[in-house]
C-alpha atoms as a PDB file:
ATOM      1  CA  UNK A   1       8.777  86.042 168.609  1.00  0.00           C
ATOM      2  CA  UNK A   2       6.607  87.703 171.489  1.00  0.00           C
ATOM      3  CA  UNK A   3       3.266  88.623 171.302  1.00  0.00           C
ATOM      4  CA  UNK A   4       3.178  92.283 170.600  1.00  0.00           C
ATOM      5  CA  UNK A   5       6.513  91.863 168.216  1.00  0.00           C
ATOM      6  CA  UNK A   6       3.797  89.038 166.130  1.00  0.00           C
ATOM      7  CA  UNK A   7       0.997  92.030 166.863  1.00  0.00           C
ATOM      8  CA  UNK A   8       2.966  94.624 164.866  1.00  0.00           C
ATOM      9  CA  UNK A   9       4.915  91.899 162.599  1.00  0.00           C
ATOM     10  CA  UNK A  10       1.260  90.489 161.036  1.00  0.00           C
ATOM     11  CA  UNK A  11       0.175  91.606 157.672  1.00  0.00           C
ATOM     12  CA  UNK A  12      -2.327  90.514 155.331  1.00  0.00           C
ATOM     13  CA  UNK A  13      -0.321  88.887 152.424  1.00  0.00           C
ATOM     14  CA  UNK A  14      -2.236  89.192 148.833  1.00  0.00           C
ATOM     15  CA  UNK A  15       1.091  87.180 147.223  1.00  0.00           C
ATOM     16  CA  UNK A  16       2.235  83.956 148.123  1.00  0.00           C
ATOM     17  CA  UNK A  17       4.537  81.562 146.599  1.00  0.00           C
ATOM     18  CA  UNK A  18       3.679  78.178 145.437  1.00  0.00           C
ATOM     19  CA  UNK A  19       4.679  76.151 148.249  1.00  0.00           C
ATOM     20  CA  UNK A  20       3.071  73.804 150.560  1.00  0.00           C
ATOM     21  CA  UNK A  21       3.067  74.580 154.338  1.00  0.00           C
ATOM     22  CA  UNK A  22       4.096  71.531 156.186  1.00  0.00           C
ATOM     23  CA  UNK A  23       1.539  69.782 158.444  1.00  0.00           C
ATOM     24  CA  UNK A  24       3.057  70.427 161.892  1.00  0.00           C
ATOM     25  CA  UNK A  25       3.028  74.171 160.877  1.00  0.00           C
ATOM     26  CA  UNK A  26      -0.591  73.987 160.125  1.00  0.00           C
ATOM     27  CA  UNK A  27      -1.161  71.359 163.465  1.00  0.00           C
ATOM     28  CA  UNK A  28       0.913  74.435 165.576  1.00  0.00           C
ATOM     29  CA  UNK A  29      -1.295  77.007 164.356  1.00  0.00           C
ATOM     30  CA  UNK A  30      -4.584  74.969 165.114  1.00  0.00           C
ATOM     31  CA  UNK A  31      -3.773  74.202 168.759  1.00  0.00           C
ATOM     32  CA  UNK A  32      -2.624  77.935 169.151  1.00  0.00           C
ATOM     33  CA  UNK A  33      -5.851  78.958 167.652  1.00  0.00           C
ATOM     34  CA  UNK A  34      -8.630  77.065 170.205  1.00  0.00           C
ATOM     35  CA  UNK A  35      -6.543  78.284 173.006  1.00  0.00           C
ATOM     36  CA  UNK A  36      -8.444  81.628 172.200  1.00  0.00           C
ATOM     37  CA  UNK A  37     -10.962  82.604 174.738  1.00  0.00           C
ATOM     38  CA  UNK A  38     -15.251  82.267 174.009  1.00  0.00           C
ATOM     39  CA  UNK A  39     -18.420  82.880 175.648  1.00  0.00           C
ATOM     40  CA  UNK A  40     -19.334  80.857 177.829  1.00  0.00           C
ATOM     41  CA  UNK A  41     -16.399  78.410 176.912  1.00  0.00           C
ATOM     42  CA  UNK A  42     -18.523  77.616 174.197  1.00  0.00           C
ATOM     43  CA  UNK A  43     -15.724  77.209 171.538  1.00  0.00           C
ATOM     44  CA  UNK A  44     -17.996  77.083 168.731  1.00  0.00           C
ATOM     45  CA  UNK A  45     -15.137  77.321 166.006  1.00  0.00           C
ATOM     46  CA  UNK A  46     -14.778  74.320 163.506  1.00  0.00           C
ATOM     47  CA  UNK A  47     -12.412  74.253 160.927  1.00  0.00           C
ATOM     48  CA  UNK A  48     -11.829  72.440 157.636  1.00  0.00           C
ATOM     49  CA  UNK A  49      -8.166  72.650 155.650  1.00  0.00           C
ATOM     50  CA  UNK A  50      -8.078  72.571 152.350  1.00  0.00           C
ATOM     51  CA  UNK A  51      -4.442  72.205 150.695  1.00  0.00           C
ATOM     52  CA  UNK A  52      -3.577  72.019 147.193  1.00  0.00           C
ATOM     53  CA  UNK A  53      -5.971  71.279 144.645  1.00  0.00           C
ATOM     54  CA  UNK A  54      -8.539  71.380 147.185  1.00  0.00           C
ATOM     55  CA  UNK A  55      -7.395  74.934 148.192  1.00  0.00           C
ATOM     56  CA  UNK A  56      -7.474  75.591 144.540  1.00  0.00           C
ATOM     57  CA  UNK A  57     -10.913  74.034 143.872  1.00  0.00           C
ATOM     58  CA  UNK A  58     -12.059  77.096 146.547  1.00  0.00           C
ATOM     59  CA  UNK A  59     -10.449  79.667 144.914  1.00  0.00           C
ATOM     60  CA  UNK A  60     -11.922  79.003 141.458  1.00  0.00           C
ATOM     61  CA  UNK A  61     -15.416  78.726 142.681  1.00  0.00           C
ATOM     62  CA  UNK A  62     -14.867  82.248 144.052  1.00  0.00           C
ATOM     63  CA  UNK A  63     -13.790  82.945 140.887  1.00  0.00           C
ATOM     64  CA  UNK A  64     -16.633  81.850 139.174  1.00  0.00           C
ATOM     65  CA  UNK A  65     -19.216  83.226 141.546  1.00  0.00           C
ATOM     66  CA  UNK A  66     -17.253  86.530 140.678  1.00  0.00           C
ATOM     67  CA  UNK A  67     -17.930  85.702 136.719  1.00  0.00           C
ATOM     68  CA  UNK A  68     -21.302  85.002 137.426  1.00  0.00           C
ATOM     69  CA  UNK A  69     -22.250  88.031 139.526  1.00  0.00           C
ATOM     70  CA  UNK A  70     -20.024  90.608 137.731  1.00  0.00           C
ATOM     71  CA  UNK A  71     -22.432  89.405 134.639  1.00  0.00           C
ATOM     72  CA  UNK A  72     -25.437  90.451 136.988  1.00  0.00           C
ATOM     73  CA  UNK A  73     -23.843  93.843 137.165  1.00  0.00           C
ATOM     74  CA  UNK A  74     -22.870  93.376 141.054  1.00  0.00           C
ATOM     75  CA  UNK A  75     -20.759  95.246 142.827  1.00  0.00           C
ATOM     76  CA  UNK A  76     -18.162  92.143 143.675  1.00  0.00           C
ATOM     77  CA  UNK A  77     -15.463  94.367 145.859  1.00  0.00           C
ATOM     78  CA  UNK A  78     -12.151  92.553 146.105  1.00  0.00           C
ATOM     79  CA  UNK A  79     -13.890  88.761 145.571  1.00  0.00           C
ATOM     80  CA  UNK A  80     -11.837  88.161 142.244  1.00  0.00           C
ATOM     81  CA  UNK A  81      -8.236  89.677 143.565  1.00  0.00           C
ATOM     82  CA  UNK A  82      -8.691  87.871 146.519  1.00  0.00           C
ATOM     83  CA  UNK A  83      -9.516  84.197 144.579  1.00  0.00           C
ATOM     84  CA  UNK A  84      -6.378  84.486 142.745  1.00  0.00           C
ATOM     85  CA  UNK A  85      -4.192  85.668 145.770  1.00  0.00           C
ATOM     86  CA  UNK A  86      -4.997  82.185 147.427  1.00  0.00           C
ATOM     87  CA  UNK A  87      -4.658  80.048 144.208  1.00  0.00           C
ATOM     88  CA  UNK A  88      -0.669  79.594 145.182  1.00  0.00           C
ATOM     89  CA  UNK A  89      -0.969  79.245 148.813  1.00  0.00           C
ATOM     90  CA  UNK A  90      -0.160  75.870 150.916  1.00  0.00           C
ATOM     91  CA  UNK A  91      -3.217  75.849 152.579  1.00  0.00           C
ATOM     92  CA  UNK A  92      -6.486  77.579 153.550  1.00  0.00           C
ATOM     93  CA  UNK A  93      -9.014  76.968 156.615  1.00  0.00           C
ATOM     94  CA  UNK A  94     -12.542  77.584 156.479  1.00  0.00           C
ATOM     95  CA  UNK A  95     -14.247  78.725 159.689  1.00  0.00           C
ATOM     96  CA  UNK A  96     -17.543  77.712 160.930  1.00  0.00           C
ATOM     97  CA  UNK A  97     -19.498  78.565 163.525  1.00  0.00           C
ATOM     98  CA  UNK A  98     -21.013  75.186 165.160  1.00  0.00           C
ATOM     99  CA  UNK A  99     -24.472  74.355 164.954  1.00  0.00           C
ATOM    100  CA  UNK A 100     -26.624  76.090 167.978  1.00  0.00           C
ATOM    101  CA  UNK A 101     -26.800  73.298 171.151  1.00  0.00           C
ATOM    102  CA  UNK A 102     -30.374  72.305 171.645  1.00  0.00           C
ATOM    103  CA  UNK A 103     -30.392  73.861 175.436  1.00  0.00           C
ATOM    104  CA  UNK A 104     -30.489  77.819 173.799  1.00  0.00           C
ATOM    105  CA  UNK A 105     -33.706  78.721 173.909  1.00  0.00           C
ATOM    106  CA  UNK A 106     -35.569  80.149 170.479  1.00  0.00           C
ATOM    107  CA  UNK A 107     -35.765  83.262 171.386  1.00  0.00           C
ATOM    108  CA  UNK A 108     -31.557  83.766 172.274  1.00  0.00           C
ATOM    109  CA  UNK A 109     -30.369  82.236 169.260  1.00  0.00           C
ATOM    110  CA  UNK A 110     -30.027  85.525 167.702  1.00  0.00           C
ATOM    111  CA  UNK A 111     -27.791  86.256 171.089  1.00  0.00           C
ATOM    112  CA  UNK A 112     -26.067  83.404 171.004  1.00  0.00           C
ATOM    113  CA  UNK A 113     -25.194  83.304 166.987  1.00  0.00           C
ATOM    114  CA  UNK A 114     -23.558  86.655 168.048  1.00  0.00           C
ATOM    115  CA  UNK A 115     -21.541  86.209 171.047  1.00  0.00           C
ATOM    116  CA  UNK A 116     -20.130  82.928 169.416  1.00  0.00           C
ATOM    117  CA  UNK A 117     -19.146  84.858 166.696  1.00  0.00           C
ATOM    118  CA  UNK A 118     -17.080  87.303 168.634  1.00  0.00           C
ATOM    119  CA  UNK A 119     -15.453  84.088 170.012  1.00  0.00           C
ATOM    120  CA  UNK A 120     -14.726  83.010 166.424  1.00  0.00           C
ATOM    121  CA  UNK A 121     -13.662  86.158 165.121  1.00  0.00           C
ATOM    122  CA  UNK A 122     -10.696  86.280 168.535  1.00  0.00           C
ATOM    123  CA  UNK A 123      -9.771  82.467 167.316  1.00  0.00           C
ATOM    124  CA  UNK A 124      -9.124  83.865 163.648  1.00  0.00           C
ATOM    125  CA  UNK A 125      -6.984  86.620 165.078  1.00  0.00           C
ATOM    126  CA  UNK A 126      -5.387  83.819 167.159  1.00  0.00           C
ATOM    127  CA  UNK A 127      -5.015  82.085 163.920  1.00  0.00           C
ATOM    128  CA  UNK A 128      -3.079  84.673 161.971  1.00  0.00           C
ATOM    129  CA  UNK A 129      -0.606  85.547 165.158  1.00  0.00           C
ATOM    130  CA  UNK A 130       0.559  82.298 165.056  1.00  0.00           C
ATOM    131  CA  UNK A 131       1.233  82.109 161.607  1.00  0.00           C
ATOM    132  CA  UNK A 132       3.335  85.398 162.012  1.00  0.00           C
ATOM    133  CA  UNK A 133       5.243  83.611 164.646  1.00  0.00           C
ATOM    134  CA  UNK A 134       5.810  80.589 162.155  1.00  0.00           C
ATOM    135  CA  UNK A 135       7.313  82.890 159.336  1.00  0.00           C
ATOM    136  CA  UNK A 136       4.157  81.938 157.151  1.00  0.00           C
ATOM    137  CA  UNK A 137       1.409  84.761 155.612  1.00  0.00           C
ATOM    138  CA  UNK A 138      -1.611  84.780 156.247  1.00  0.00           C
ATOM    139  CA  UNK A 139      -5.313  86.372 154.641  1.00  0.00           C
ATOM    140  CA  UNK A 140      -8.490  86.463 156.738  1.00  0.00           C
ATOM    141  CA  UNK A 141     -10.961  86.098 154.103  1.00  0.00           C
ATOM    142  CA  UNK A 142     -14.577  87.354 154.365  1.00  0.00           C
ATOM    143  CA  UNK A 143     -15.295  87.210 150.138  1.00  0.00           C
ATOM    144  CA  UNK A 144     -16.067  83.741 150.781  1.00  0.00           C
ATOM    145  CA  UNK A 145     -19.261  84.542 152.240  1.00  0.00           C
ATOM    146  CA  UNK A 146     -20.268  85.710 148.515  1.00  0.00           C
ATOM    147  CA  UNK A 147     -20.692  81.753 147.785  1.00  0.00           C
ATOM    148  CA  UNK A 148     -21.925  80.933 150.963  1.00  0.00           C
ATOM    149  CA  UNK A 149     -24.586  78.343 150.533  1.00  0.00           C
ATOM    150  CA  UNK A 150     -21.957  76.951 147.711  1.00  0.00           C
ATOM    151  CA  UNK A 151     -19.416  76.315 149.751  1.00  0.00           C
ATOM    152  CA  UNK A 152     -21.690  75.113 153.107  1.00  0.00           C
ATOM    153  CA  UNK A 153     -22.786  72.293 150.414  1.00  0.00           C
ATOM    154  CA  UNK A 154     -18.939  71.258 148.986  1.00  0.00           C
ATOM    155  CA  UNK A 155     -17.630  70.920 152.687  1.00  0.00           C
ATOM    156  CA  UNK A 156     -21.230  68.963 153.935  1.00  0.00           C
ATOM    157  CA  UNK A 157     -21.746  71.986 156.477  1.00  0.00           C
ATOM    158  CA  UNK A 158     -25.127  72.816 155.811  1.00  0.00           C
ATOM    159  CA  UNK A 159     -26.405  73.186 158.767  1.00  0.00           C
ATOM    160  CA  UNK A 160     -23.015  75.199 160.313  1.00  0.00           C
ATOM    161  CA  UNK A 161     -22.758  79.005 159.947  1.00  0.00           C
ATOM    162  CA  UNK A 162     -19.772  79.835 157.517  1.00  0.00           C
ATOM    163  CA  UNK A 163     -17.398  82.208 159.209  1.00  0.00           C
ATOM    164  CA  UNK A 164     -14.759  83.475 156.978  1.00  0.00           C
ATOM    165  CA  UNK A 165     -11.426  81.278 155.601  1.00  0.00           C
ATOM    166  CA  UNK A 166      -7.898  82.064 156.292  1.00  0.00           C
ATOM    167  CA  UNK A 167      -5.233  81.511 153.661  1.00  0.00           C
ATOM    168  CA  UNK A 168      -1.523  80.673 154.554  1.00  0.00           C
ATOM    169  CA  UNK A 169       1.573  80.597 152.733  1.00  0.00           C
ATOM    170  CA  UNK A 170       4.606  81.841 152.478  1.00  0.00           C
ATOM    171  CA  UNK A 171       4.456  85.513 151.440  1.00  0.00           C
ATOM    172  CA  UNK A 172       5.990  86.503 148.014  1.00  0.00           C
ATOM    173  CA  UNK A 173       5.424  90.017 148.947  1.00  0.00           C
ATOM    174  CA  UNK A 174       6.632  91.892 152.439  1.00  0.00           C
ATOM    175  CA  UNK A 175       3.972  94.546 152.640  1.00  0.00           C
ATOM    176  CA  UNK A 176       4.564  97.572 155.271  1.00  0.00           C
ATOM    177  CA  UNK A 177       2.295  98.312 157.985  1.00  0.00           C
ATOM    178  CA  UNK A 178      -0.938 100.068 156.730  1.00  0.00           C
ATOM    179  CA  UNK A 179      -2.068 103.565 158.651  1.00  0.00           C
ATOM    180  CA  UNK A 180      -3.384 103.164 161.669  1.00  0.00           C
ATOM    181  CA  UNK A 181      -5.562 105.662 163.958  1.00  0.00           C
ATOM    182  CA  UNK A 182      -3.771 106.448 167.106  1.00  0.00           C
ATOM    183  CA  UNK A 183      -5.089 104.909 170.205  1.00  0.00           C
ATOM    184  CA  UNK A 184      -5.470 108.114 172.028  1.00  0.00           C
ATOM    185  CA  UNK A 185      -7.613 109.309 168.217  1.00  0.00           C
ATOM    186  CA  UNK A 186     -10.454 106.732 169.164  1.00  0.00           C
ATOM    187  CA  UNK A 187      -9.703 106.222 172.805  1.00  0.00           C
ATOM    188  CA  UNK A 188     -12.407 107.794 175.570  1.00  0.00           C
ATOM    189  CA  UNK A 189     -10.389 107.461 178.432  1.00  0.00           C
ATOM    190  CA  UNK A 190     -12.694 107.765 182.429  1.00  0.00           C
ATOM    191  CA  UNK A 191     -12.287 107.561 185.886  1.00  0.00           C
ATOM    192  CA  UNK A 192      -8.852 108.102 187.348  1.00  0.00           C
ATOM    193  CA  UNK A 193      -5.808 105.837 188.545  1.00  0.00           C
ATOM    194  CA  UNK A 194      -6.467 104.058 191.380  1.00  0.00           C
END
């Protein structure tokens, strides 16, 4: 598959069967992913894969922490529906952010947290055009960030800055593409051609 045929192919899948993903799949998709460019080659991206009952064991402590806050009256969004879409899926990776190098000074760590986390978010969208080119699903998942400190403390990355997780599977569901704005819609267009 080419790049803009993965571009348009990509979806995010909400129903996946219960199957593993094999390792090399999962291996493919990780050197694919830190070939994406950051600041300052910084890579700052670190990644932890969870696969079955470990996979699991994240999707039912989002489902608790959406028990627990629903209770509280909080507005949860789609934290539950999103839990129990990755409870079948082979496999999901939880992004960090690494900790900030000791040369950034104080007062550009604010700068620095969010550069490196434009850098992340171009890995995850690395991340989910190779699954497309693997035949596997794939859910970038920003819920997870409602158990934040929870989650830091499972994985023993406290002092990393929890990104977001991306589930993959195999899809049980083939989704169409969703409406998009056309380019030209939100495009300011200056100068002329050379």
């Amino acid at each position: 598959m080419n790049t803009l045929d993965a571009i348009r192919a990509r979806r995010s899948i909400r129903r996946f069967r219960e199957k593993s993903v094999e390792r090399e799949k999962i291996e493919t998709i990780l050197e694919a992913t830190i070939q994406a460019p950051s600041a300052k080659n910084g890579q700052p991206w670190r990644f932890v894969v969870l696969e079955g009952e470990q996979n699991r064991k994240l999707a039912q402590m989002m489902l608790d922490q959406a028990a627990k806050l629903k209770e509280l009256g909080w507005d949860i969004g789609s934290l539950e529906w999103t839990a129990k879409a990755m409870m079948p899926a082979g496999a999901t990776i939880v992004v960090f952010n690494a900790e900030i190098p000791g040369v950034v000074p104080e007062e550009a760590h604010d700068s620095y947290d969010f550069v490196m986390l434009q850098s992340t978010g171009g890995a995850i969208q690395t991340m989910l055009l190779a699954a497309t080119d693997l035949g596997l699903g794939s859910l970038w998942i920003c819920d997870i960030l409602y158990c934040y400190e929870e989650v830091k403390s499972w994985l023993g990355r406290e002092a990393e800055t929890l990104v977001a997780c991306v589930t993959l599977g195999y899809a049980d569901e083939s989704p169409g593409p969703r409406p998009r704005k056309p380019w030209q819609e939100i495009t300011d267009w200056r100068g002329s051609p050379a």
